[in-house]
C-alpha atoms as a PDB file:
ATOM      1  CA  UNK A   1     -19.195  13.096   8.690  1.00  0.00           C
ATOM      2  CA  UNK A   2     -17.595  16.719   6.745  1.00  0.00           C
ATOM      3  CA  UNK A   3     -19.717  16.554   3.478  1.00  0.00           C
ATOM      4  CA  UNK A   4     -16.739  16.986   1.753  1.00  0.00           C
ATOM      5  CA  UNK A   5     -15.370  13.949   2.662  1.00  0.00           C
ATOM      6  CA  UNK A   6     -18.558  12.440   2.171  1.00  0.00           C
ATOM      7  CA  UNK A   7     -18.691  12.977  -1.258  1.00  0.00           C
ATOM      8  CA  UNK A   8     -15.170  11.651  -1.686  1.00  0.00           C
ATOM      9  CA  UNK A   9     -16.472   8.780  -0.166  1.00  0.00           C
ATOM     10  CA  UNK A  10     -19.597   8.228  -2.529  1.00  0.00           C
ATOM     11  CA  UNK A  11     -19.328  10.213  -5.919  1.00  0.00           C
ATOM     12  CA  UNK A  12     -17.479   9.325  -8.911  1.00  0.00           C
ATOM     13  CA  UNK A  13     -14.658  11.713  -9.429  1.00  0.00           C
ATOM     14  CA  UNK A  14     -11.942  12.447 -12.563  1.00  0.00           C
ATOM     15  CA  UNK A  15      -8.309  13.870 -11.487  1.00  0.00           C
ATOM     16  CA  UNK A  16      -7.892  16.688 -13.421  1.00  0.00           C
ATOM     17  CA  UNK A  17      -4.058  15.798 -13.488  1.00  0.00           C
ATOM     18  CA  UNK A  18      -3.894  12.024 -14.631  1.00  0.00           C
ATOM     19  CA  UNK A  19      -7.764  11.941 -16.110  1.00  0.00           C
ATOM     20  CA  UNK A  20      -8.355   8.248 -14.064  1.00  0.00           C
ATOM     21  CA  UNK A  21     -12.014   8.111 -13.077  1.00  0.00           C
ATOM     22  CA  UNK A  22     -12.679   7.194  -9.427  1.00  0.00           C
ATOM     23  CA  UNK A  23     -15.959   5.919  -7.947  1.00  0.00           C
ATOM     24  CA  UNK A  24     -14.844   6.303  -4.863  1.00  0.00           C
ATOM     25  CA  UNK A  25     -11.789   7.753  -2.507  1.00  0.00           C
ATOM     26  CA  UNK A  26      -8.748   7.350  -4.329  1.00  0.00           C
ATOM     27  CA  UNK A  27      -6.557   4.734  -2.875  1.00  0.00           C
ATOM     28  CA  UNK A  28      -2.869   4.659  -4.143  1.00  0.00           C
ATOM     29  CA  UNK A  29      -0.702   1.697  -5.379  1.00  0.00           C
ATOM     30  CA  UNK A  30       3.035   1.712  -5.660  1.00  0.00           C
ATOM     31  CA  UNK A  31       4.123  -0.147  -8.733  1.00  0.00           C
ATOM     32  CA  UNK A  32       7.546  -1.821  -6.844  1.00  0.00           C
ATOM     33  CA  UNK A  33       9.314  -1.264  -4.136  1.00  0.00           C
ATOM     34  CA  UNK A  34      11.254   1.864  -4.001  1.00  0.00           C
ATOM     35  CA  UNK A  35      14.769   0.086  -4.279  1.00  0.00           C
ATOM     36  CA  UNK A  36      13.569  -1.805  -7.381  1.00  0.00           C
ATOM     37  CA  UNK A  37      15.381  -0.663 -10.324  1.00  0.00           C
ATOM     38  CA  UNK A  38      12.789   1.351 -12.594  1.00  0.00           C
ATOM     39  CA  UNK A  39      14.320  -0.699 -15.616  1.00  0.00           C
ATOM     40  CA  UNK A  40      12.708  -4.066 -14.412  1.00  0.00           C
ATOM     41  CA  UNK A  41       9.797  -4.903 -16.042  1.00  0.00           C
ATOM     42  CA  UNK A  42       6.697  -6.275 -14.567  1.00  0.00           C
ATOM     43  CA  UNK A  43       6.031  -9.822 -15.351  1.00  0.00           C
ATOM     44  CA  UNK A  44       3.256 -12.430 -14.364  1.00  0.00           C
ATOM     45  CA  UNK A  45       3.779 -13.714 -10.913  1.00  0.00           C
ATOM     46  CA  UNK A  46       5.001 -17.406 -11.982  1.00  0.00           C
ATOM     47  CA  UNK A  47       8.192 -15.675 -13.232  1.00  0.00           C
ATOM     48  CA  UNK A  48       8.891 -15.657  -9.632  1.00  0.00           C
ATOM     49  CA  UNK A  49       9.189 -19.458  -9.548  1.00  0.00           C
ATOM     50  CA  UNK A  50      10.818 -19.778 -13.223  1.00  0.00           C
ATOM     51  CA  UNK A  51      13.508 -17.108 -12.975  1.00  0.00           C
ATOM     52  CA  UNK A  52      16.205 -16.380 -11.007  1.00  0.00           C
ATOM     53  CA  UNK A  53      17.939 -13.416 -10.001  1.00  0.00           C
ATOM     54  CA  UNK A  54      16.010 -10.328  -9.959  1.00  0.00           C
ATOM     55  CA  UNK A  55      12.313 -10.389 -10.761  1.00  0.00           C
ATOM     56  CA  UNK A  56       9.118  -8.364 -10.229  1.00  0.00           C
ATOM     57  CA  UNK A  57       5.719  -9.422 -10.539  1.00  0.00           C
ATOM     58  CA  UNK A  58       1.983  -8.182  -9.993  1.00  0.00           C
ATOM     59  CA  UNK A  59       2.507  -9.416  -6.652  1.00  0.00           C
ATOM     60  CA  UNK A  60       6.175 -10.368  -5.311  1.00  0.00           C
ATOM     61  CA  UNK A  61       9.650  -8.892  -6.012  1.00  0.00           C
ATOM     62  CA  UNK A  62      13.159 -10.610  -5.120  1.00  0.00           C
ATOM     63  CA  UNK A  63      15.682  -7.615  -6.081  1.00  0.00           C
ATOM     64  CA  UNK A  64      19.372  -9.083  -5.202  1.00  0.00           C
ATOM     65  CA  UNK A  65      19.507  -9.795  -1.200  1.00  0.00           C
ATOM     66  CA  UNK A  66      16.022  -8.539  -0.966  1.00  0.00           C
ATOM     67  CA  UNK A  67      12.412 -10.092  -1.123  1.00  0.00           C
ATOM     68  CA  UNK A  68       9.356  -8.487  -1.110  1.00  0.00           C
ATOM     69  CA  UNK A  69       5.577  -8.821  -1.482  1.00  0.00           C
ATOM     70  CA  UNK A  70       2.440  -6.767  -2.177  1.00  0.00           C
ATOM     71  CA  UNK A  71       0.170  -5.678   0.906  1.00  0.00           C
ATOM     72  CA  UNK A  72      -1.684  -2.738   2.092  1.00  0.00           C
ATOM     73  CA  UNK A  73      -1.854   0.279   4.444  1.00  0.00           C
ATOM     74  CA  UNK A  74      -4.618   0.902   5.623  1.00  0.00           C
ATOM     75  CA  UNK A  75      -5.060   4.653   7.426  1.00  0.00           C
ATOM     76  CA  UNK A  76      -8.491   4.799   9.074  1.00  0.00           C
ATOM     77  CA  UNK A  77     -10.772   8.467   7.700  1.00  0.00           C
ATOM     78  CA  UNK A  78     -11.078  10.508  11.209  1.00  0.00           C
ATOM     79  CA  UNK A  79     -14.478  11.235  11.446  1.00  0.00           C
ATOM     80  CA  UNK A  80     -15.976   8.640   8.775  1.00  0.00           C
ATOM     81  CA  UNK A  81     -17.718   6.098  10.528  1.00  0.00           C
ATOM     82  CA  UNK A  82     -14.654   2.857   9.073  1.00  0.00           C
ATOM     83  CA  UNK A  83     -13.561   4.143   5.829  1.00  0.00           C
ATOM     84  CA  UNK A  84     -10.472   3.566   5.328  1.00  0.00           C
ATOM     85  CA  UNK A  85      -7.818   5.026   2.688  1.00  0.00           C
ATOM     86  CA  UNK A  86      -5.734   2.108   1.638  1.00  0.00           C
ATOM     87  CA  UNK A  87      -2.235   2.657   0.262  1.00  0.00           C
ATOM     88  CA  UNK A  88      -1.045  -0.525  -2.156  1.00  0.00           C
ATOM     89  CA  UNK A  89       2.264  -1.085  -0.913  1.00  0.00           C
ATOM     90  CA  UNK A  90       5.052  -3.119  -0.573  1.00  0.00           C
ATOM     91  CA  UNK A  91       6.557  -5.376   2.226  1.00  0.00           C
ATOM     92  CA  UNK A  92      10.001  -6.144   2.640  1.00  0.00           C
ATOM     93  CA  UNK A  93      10.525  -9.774   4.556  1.00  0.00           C
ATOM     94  CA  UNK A  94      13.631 -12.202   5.088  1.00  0.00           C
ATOM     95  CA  UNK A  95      13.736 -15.123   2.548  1.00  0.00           C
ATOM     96  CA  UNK A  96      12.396 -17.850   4.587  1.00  0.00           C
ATOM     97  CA  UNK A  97       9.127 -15.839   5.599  1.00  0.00           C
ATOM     98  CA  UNK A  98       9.078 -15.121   1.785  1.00  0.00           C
ATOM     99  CA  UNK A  99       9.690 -18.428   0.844  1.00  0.00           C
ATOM    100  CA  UNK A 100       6.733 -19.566   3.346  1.00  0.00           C
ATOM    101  CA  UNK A 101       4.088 -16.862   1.570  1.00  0.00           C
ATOM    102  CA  UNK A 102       4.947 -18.111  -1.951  1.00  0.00           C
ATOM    103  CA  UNK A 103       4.375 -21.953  -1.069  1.00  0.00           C
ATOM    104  CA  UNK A 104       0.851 -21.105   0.137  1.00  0.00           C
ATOM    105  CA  UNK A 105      -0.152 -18.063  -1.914  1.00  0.00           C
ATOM    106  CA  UNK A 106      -1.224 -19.644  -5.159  1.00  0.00           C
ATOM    107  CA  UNK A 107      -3.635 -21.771  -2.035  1.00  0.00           C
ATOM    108  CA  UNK A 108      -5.020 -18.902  -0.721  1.00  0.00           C
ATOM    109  CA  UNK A 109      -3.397 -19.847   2.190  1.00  0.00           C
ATOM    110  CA  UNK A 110      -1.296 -17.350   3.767  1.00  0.00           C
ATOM    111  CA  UNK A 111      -3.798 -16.410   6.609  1.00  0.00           C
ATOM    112  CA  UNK A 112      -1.879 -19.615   8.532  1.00  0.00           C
ATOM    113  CA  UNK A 113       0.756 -17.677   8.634  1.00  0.00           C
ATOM    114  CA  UNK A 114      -0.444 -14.919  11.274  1.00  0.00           C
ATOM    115  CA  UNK A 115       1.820 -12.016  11.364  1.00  0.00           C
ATOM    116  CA  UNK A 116       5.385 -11.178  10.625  1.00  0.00           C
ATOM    117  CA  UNK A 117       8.348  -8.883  11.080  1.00  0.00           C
ATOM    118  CA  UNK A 118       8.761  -6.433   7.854  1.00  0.00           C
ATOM    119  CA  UNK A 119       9.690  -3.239   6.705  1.00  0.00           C
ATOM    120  CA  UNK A 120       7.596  -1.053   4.422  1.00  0.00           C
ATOM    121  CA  UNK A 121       9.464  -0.728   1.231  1.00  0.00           C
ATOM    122  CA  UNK A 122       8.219   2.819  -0.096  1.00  0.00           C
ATOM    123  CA  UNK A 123       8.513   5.712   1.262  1.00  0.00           C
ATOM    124  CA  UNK A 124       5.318   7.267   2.205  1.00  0.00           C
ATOM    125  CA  UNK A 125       4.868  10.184   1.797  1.00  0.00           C
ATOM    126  CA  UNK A 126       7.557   9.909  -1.548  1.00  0.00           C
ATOM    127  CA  UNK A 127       9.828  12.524   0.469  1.00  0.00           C
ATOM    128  CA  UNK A 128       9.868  10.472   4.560  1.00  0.00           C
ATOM    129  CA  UNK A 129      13.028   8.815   3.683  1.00  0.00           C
ATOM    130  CA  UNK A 130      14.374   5.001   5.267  1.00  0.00           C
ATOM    131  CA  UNK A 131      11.775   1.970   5.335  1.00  0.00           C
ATOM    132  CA  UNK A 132      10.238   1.568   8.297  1.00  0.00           C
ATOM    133  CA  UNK A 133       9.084  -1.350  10.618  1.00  0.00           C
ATOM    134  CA  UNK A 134       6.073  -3.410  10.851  1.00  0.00           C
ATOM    135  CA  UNK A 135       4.134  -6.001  10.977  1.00  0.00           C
ATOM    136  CA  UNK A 136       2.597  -8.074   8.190  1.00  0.00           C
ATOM    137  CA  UNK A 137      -0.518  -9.356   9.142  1.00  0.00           C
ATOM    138  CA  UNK A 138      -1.976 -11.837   6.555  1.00  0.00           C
ATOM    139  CA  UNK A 139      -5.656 -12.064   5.964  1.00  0.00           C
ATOM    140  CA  UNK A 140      -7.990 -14.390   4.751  1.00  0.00           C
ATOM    141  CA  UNK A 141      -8.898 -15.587   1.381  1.00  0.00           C
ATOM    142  CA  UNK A 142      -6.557 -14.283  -0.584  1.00  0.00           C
ATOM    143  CA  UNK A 143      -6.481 -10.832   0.408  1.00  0.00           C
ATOM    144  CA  UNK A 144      -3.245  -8.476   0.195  1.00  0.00           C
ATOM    145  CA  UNK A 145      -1.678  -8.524   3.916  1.00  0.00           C
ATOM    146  CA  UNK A 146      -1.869  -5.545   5.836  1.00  0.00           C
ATOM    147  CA  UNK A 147       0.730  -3.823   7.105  1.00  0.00           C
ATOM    148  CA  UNK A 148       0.915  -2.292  10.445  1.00  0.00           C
ATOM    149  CA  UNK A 149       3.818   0.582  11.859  1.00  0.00           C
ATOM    150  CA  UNK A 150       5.451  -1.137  14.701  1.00  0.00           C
ATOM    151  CA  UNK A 151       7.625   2.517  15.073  1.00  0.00           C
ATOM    152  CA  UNK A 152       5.657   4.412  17.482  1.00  0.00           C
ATOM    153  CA  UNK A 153       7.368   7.856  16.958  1.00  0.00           C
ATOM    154  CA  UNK A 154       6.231   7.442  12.655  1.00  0.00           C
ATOM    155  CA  UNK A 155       3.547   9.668  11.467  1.00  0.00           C
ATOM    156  CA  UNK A 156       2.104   6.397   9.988  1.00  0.00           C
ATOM    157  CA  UNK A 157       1.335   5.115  13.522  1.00  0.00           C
ATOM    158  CA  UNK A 158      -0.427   8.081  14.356  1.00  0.00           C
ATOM    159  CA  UNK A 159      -1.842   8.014  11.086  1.00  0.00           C
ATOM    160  CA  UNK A 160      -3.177   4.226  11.992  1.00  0.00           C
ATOM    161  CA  UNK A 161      -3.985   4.939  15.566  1.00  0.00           C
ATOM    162  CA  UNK A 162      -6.159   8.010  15.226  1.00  0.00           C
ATOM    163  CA  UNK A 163      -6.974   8.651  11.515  1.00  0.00           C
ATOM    164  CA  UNK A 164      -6.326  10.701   9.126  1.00  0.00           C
ATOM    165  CA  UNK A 165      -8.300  14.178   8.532  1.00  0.00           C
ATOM    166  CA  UNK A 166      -9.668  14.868   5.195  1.00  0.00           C
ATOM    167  CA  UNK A 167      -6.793  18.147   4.643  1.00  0.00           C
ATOM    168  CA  UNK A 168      -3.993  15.723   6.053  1.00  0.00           C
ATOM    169  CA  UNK A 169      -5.573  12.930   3.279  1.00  0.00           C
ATOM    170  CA  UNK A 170      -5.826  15.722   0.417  1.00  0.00           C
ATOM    171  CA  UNK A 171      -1.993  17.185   1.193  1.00  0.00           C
ATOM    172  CA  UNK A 172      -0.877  12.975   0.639  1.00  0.00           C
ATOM    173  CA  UNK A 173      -2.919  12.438  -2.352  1.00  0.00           C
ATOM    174  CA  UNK A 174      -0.759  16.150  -3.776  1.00  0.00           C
ATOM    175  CA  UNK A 175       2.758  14.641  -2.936  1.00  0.00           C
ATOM    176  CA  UNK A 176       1.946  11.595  -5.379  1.00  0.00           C
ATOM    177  CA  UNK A 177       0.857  14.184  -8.182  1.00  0.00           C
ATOM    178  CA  UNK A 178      -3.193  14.022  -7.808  1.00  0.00           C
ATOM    179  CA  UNK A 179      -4.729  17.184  -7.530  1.00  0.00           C
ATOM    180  CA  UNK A 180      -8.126  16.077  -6.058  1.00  0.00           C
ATOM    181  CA  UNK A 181      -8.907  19.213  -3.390  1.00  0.00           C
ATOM    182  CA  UNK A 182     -10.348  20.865  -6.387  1.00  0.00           C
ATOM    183  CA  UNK A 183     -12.544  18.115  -7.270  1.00  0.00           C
ATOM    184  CA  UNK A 184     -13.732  17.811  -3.866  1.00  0.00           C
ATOM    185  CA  UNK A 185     -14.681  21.551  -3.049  1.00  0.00           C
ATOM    186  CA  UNK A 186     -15.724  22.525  -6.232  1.00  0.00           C
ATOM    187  CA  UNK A 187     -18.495  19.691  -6.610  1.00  0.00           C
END
């Protein structure tokens, strides 16, 4: 494994341009989906149930037409024996798929539901432009699904398929404003 990714991987770390404290690789969370108005505040999720038109929660947003819920990406570290960068995102699905992962979420549930047709609902990196298609795989126990890139031609897919480098990692981590490469190469 590079060294400098190793320590990435291990060491506590402060980003010189937001001062959060890391103990370990940075993983990045979107705070709505990227058609969400930036005017809509963030409420607990059983506003979901209790309000109608547009709402966004911890954990679920229905904006007009749209519905959406929280998962992950997950882009496997070339070279790093598993570790995995995970990107908190959001999902886009239709209403009854929706509908189906709020009955059972509060259950811990959702696993039952296997996987699903969605569309990833920010643009990653903030510049790549129209959502693009997955597939929402729930998981057990409560845990965020995971979204996988059902487009073959995305850089996401080859992300997925064959990892991401450390420089590739570093340059992703810039274009959402954290300048880590000098925490990692000057440790």
């Amino acid at each position: 494994m590079d060294a400098h990714l190793a320590r990435m991987l291990t060491s506590a770390r402060q980003c010189r341009c937001c001062g959060a404290t890391f103990a370990q690789l940075l993983s990045l969370s979107c705070d709505r989906p990227d058609v969400c108005s930036d005017d809509l505040v963030v409420q607990d999720n059983s506003a979901v149930l209790e309000e109608r038109g547009d709402v966004l929660t911890e954990d679920f947003c229905r904006y007009g037409k749209l519905r959406f819920v929280r998962a992950v990406l997950a882009l496997p570290l070339a070279d790093s024996r598993g570790a995995e960068f995970l990107l908190g995102t959001w999902a886009s699905l239709n209403e009854d798929d929706f509908d189906a992962y709020l009955d059972l979420f509060d259950m811990r549930e959702t696993e039952s539901m296997g996987s699903r047709p969605a569309w990833l609902a920010n643009a990653i990196p903030p510049e790549s432009g129209a959502p693009v298609a997955c597939m929402l795989h729930m998981r057990p126990e409560g845990e965020y699904p995971e979204l996988q890139v059902s487009e073959s031609n995305n850089a996401l897919a080859r992300l997925q398929q064959t990892g991401v480098q450390l420089e590739e990692l570093l340059e992703l981590l810039y274009a959402y404003g954290h300048d880590l490469p000098s925490l990692v190469y000057d440790s």
